[in-house]
ModelCIF file with pLDDT and N, C-alpha, C, O atoms, coordinates in Angstrom:
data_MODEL
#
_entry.id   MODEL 
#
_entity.id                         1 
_entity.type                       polymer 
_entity.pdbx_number_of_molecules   1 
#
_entity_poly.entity_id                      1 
_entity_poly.type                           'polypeptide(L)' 
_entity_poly.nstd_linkage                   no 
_entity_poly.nstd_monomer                   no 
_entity_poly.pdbx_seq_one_letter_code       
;(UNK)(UNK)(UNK)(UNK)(UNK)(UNK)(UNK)(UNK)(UNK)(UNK)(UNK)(UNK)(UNK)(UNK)(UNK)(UNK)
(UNK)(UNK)(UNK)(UNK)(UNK)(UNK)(UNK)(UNK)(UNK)(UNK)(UNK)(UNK)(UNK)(UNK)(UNK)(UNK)
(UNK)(UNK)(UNK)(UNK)(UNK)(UNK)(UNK)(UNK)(UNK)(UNK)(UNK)
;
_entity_poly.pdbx_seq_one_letter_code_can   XXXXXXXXXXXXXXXXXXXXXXXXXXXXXXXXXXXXXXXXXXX 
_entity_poly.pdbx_strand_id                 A 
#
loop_
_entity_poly_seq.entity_id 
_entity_poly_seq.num 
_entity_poly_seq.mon_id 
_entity_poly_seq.hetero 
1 1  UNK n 
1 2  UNK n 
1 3  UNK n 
1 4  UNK n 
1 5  UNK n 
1 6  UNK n 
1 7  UNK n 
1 8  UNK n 
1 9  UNK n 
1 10 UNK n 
1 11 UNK n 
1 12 UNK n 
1 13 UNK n 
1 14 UNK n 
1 15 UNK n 
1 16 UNK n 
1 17 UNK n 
1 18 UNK n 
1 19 UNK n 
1 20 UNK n 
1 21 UNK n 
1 22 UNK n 
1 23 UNK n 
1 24 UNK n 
1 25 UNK n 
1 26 UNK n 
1 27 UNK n 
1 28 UNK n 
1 29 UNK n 
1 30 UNK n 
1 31 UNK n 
1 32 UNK n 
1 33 UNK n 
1 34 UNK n 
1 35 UNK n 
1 36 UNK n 
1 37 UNK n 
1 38 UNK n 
1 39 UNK n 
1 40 UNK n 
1 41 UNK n 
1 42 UNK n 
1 43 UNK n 
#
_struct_asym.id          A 
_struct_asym.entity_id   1 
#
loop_
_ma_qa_metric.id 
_ma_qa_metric.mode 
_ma_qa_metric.name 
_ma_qa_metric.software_group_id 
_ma_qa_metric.type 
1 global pLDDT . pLDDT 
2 local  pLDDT . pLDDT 
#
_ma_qa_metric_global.metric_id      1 
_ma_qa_metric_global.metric_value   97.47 
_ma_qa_metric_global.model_id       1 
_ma_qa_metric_global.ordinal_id     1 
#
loop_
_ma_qa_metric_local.label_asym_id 
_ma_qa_metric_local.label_comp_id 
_ma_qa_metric_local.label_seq_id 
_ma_qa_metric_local.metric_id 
_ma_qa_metric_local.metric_value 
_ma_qa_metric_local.model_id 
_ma_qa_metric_local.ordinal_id 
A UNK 1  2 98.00 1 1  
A UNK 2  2 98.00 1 2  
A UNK 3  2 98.00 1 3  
A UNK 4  2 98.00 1 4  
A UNK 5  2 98.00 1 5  
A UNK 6  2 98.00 1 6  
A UNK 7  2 98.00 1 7  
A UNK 8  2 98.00 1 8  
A UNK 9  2 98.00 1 9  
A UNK 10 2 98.00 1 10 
A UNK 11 2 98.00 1 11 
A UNK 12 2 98.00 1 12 
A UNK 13 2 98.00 1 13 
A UNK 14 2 98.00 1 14 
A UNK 15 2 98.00 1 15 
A UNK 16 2 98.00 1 16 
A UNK 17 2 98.00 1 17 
A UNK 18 2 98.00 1 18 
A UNK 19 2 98.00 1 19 
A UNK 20 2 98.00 1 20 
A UNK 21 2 97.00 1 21 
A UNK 22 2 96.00 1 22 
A UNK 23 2 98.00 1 23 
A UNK 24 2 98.00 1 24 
A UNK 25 2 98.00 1 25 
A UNK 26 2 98.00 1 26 
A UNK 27 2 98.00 1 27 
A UNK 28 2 98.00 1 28 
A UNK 29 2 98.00 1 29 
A UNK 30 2 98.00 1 30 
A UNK 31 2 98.00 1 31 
A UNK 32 2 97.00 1 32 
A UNK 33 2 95.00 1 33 
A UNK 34 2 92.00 1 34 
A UNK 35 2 94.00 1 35 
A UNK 36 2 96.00 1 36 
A UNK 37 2 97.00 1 37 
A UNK 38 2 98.00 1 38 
A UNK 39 2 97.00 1 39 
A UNK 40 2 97.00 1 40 
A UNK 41 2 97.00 1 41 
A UNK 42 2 98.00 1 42 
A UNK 43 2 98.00 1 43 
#
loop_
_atom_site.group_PDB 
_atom_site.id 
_atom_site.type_symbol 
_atom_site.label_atom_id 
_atom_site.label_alt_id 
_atom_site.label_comp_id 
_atom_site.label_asym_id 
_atom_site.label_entity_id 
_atom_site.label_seq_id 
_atom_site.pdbx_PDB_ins_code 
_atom_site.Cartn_x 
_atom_site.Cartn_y 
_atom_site.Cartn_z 
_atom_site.occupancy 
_atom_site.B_iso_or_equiv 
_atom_site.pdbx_formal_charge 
_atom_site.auth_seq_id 
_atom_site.auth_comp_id 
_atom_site.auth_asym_id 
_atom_site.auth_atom_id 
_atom_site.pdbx_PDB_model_num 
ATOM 1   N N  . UNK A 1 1  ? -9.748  -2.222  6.368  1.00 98.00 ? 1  UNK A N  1 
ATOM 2   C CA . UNK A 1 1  ? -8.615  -2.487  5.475  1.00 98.00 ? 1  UNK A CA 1 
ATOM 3   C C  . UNK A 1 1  ? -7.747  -3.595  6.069  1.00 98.00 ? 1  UNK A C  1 
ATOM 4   O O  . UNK A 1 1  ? -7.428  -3.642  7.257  1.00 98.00 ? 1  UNK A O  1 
ATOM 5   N N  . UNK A 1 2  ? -7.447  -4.349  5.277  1.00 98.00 ? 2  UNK A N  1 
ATOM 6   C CA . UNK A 1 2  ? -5.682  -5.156  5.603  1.00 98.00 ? 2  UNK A CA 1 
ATOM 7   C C  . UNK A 1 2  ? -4.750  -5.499  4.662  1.00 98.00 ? 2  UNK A C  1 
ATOM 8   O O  . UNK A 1 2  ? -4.904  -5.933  3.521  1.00 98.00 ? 2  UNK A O  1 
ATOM 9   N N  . UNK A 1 3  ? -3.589  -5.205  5.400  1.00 98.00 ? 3  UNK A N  1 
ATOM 10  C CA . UNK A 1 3  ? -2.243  -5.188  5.089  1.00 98.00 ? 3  UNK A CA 1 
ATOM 11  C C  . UNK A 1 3  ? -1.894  -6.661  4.887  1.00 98.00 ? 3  UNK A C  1 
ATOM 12  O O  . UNK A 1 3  ? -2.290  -7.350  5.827  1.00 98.00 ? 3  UNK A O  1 
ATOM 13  N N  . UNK A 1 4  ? -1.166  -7.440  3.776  1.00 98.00 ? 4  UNK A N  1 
ATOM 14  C CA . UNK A 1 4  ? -0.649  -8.468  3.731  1.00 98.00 ? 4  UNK A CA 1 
ATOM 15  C C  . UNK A 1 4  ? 0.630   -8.444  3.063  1.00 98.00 ? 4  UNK A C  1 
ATOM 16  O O  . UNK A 1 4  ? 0.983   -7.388  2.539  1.00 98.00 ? 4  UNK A O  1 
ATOM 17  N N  . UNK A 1 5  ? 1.440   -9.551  3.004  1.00 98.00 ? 5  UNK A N  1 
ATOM 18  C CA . UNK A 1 5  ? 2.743   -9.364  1.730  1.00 98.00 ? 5  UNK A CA 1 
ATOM 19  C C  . UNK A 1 5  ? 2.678   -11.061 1.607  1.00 98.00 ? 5  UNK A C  1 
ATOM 20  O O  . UNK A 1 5  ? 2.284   -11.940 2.374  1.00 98.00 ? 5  UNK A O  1 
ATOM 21  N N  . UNK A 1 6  ? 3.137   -11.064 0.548  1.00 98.00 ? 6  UNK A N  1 
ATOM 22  C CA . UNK A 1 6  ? 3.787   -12.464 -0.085 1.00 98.00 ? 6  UNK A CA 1 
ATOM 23  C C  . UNK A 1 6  ? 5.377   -12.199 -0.624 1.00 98.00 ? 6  UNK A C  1 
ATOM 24  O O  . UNK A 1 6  ? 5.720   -11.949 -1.780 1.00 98.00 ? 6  UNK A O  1 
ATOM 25  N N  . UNK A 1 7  ? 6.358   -12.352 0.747  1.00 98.00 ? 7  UNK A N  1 
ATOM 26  C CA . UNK A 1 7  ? 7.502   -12.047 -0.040 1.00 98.00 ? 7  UNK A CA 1 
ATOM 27  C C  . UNK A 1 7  ? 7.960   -13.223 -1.249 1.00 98.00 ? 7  UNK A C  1 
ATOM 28  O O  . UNK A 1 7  ? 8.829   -12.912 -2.064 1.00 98.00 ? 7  UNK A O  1 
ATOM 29  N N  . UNK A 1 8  ? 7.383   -14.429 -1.290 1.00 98.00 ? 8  UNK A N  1 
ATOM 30  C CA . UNK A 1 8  ? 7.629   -14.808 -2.558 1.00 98.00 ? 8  UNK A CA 1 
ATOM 31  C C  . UNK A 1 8  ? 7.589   -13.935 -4.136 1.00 98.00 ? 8  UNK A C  1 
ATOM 32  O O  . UNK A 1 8  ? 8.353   -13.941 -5.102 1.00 98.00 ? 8  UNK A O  1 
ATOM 33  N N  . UNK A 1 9  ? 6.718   -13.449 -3.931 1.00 98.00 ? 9  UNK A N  1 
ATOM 34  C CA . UNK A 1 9  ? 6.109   -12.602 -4.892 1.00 98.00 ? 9  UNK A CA 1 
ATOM 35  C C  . UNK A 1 9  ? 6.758   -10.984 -4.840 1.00 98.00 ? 9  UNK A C  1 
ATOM 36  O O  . UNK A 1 9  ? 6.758   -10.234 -5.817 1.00 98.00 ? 9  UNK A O  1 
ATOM 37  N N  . UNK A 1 10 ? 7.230   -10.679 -3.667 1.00 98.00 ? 10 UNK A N  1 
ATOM 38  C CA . UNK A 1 10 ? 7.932   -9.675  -3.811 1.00 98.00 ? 10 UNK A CA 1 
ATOM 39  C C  . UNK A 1 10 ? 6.932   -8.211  -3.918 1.00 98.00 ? 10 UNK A C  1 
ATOM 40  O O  . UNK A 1 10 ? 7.131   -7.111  -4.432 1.00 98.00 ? 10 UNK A O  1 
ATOM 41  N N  . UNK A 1 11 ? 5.535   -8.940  -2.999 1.00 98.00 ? 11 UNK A N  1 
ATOM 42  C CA . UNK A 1 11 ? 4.325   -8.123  -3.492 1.00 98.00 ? 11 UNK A CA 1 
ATOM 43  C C  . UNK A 1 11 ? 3.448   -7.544  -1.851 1.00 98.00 ? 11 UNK A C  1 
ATOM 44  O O  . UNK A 1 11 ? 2.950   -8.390  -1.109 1.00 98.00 ? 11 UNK A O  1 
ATOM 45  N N  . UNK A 1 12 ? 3.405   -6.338  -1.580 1.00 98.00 ? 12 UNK A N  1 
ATOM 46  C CA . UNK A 1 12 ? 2.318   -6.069  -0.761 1.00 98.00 ? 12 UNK A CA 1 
ATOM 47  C C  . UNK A 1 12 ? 1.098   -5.602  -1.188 1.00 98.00 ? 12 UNK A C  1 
ATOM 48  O O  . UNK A 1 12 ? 1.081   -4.726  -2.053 1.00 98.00 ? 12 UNK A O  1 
ATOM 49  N N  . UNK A 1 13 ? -0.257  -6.175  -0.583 1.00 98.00 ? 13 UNK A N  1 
ATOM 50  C CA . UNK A 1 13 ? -1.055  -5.956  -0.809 1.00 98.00 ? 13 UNK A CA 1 
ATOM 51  C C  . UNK A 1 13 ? -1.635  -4.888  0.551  1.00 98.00 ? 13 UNK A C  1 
ATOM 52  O O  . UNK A 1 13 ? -1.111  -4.469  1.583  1.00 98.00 ? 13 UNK A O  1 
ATOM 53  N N  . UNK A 1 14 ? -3.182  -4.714  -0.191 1.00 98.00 ? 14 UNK A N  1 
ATOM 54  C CA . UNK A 1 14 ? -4.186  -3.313  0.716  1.00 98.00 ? 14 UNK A CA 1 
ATOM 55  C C  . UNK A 1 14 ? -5.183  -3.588  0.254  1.00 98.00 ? 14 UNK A C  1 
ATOM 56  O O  . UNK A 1 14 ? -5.445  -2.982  -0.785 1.00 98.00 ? 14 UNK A O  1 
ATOM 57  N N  . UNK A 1 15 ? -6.227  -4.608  0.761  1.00 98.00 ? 15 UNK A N  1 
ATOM 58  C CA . UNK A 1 15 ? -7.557  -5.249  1.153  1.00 98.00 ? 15 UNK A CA 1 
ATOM 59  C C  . UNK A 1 15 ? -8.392  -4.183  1.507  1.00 98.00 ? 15 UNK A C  1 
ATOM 60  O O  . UNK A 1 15 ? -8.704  -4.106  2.695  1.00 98.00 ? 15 UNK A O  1 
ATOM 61  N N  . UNK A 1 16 ? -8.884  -3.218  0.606  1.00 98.00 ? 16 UNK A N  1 
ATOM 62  C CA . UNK A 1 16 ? -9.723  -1.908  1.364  1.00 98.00 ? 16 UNK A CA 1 
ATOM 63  C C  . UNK A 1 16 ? -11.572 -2.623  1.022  1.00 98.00 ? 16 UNK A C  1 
ATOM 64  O O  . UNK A 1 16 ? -12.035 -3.039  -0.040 1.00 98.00 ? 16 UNK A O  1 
ATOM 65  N N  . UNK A 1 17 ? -12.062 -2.545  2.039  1.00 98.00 ? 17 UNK A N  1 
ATOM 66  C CA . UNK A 1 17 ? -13.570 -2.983  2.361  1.00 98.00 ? 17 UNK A CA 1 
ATOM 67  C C  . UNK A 1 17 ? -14.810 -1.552  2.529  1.00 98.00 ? 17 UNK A C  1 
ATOM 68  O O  . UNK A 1 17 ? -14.405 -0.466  2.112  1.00 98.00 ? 17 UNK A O  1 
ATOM 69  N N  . UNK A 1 18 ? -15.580 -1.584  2.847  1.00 98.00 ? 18 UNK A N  1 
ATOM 70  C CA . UNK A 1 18 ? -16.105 -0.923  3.153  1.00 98.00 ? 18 UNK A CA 1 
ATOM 71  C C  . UNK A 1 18 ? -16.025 0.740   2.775  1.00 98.00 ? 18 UNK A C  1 
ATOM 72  O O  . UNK A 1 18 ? -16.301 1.623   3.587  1.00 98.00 ? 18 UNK A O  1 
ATOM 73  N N  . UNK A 1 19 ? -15.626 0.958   1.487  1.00 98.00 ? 19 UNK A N  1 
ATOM 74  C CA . UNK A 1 19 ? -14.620 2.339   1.314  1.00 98.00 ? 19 UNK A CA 1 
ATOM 75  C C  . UNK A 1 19 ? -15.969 3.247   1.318  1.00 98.00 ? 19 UNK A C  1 
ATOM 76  O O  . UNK A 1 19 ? -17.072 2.928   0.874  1.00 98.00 ? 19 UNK A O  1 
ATOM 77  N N  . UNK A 1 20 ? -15.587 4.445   1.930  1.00 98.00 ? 20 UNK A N  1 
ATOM 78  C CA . UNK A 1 20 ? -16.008 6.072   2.020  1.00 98.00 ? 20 UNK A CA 1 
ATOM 79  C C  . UNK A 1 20 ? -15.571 6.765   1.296  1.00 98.00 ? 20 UNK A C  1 
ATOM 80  O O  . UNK A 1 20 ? -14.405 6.567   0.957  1.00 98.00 ? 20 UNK A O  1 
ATOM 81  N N  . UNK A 1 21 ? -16.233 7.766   0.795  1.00 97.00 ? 21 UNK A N  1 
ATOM 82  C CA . UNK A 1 21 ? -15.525 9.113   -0.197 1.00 97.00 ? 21 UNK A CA 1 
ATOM 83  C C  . UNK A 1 21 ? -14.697 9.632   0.731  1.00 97.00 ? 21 UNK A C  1 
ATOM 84  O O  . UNK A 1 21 ? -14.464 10.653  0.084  1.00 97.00 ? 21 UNK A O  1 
ATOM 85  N N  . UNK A 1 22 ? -14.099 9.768   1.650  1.00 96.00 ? 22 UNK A N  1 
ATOM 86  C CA . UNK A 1 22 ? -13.012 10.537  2.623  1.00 96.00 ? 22 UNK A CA 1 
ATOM 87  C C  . UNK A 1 22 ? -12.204 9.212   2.486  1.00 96.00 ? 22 UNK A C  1 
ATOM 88  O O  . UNK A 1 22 ? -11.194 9.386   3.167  1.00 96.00 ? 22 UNK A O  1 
ATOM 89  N N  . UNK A 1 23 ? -12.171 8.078   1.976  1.00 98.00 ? 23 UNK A N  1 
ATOM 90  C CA . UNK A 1 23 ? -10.975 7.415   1.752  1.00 98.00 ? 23 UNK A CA 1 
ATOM 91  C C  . UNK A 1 23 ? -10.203 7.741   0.322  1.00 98.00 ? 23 UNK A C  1 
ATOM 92  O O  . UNK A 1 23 ? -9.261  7.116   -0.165 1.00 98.00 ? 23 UNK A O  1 
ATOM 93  N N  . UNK A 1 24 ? -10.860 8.866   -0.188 1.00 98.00 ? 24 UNK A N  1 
ATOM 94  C CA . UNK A 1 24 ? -10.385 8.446   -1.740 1.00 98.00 ? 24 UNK A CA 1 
ATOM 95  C C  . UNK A 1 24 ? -9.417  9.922   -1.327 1.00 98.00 ? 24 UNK A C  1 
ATOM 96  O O  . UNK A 1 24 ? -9.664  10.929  -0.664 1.00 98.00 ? 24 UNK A O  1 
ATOM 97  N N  . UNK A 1 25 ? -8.191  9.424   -2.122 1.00 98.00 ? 25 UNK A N  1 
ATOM 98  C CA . UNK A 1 25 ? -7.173  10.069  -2.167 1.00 98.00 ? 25 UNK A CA 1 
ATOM 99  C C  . UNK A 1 25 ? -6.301  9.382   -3.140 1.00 98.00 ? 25 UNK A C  1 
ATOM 100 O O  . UNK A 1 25 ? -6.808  8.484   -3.813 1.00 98.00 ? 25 UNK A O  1 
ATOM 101 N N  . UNK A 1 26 ? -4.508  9.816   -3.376 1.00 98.00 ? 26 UNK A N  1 
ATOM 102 C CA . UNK A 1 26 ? -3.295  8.881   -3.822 1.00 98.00 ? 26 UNK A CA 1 
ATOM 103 C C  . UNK A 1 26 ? -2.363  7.923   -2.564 1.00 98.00 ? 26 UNK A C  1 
ATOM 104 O O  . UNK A 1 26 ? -1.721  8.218   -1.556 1.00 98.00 ? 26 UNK A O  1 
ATOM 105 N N  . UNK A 1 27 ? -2.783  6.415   -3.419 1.00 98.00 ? 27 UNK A N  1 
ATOM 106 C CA . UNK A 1 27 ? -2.420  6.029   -2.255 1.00 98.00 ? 27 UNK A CA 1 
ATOM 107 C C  . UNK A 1 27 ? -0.720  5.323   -2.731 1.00 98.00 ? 27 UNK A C  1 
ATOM 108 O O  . UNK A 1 27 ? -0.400  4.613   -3.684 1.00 98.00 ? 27 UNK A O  1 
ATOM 109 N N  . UNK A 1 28 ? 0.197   5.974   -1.443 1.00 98.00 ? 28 UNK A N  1 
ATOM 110 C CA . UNK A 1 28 ? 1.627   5.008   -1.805 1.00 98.00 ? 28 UNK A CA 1 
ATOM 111 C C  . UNK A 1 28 ? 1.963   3.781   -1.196 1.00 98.00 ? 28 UNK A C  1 
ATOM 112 O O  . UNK A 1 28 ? 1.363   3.217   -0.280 1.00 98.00 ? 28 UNK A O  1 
ATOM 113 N N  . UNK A 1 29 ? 2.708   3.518   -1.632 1.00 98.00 ? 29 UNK A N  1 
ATOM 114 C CA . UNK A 1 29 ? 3.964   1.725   -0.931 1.00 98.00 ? 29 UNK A CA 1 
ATOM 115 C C  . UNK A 1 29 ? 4.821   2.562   -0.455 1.00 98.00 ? 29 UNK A C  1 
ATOM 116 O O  . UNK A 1 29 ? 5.038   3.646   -0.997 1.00 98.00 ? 29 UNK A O  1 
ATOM 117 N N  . UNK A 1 30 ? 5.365   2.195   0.527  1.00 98.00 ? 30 UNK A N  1 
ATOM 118 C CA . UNK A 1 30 ? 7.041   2.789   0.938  1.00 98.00 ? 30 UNK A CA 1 
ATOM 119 C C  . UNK A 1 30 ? 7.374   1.265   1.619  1.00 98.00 ? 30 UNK A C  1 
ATOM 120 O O  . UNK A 1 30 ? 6.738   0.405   2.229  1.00 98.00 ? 30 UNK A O  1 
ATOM 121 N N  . UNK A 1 31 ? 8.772   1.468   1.135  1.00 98.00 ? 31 UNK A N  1 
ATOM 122 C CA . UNK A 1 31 ? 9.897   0.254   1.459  1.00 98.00 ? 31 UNK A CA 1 
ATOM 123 C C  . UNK A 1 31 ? 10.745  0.720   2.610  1.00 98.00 ? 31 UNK A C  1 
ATOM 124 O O  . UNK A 1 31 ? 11.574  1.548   2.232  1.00 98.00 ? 31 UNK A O  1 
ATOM 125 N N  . UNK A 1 32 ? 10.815  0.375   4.252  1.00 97.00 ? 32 UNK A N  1 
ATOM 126 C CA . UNK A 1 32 ? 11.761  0.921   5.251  1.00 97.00 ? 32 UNK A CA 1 
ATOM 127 C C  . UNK A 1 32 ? 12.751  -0.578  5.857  1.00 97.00 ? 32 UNK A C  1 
ATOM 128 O O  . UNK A 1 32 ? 12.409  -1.669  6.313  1.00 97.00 ? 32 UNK A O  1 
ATOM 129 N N  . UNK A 1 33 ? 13.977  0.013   5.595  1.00 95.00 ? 33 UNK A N  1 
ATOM 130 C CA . UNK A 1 33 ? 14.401  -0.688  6.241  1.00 95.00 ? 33 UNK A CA 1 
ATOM 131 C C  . UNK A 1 33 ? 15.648  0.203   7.028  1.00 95.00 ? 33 UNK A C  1 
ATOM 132 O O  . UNK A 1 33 ? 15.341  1.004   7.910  1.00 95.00 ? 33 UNK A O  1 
ATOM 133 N N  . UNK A 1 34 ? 16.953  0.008   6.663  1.00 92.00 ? 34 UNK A N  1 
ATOM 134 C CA . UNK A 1 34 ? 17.279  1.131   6.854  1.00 92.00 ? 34 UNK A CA 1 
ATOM 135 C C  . UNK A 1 34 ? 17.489  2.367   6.163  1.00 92.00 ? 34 UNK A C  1 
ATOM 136 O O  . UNK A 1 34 ? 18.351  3.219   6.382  1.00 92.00 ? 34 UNK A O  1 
ATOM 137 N N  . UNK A 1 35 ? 16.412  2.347   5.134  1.00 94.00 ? 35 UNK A N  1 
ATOM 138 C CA . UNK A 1 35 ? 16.410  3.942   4.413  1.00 94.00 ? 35 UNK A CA 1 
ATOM 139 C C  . UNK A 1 35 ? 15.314  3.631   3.532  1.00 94.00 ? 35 UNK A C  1 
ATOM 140 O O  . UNK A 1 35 ? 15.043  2.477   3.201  1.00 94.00 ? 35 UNK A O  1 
ATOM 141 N N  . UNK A 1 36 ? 14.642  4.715   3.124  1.00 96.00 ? 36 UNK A N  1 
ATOM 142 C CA . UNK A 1 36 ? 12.796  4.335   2.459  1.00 96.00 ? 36 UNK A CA 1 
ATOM 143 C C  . UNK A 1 36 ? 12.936  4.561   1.089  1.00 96.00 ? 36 UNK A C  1 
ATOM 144 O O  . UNK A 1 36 ? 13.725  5.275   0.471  1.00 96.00 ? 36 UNK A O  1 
ATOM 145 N N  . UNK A 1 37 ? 11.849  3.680   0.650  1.00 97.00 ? 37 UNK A N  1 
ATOM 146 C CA . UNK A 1 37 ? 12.015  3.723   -0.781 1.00 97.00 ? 37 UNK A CA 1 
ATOM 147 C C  . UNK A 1 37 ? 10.230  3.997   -1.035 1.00 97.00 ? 37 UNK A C  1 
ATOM 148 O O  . UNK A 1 37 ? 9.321   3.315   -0.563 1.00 97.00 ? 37 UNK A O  1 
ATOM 149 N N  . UNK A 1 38 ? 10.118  5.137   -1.873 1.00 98.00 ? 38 UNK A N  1 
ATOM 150 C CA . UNK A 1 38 ? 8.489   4.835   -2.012 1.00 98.00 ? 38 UNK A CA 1 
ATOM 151 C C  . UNK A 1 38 ? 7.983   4.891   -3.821 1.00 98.00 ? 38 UNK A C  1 
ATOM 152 O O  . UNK A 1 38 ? 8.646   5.315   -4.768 1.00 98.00 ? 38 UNK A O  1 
ATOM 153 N N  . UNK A 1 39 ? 6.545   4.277   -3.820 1.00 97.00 ? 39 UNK A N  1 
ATOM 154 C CA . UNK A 1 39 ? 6.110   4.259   -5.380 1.00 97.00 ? 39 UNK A CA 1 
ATOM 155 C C  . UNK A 1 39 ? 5.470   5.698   -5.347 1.00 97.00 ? 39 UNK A C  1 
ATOM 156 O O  . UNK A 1 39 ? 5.334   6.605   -4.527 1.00 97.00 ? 39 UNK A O  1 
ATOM 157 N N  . UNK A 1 40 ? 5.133   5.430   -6.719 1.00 97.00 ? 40 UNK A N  1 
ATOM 158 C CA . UNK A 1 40 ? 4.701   6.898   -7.329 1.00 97.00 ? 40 UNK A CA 1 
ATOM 159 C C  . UNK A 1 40 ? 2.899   6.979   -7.011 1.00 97.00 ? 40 UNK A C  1 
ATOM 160 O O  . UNK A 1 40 ? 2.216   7.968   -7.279 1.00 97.00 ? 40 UNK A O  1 
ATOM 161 N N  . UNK A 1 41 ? 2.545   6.115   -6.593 1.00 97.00 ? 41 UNK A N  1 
ATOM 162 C CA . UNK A 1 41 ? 1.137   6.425   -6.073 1.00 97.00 ? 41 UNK A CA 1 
ATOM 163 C C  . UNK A 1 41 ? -0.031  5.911   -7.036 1.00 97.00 ? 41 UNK A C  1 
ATOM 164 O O  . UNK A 1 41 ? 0.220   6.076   -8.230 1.00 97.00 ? 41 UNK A O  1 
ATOM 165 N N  . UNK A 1 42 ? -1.398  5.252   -6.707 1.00 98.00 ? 42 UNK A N  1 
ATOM 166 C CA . UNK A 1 42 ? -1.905  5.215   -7.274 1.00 98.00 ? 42 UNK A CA 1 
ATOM 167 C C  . UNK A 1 42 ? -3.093  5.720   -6.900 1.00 98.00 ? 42 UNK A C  1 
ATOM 168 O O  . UNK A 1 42 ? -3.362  5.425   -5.735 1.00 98.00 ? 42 UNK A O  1 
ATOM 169 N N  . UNK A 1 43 ? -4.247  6.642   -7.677 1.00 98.00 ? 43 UNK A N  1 
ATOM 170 C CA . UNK A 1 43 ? -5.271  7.105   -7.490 1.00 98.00 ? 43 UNK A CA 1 
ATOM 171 C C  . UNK A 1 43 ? -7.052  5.842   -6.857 1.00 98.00 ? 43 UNK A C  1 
ATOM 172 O O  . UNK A 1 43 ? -8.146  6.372   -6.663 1.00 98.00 ? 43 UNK A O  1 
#
């Protein structure tokens, strides 16, 4: 997997490669800076 952002875009990405059935789950974003903000998840 890799992690990137384009803060132009205001966007992080998750480059997943090689995926396994033990990767599949809901996956979230969380925002930390000084206090977290997270999305609702996507399958």
């Amino acid at each position: 997997f890799t992690i990137s952002r384009d803060n132009a875009k205001n966007t992080v990405y998750l480059q997943m490669n090689s995926l396994k059935p033990e990767d599949t789950a809901v996956y979230f974003c969380k925002a930390r800076r000084f206090t977290e903000y997270w999305g609702q998840g996507t399958q």
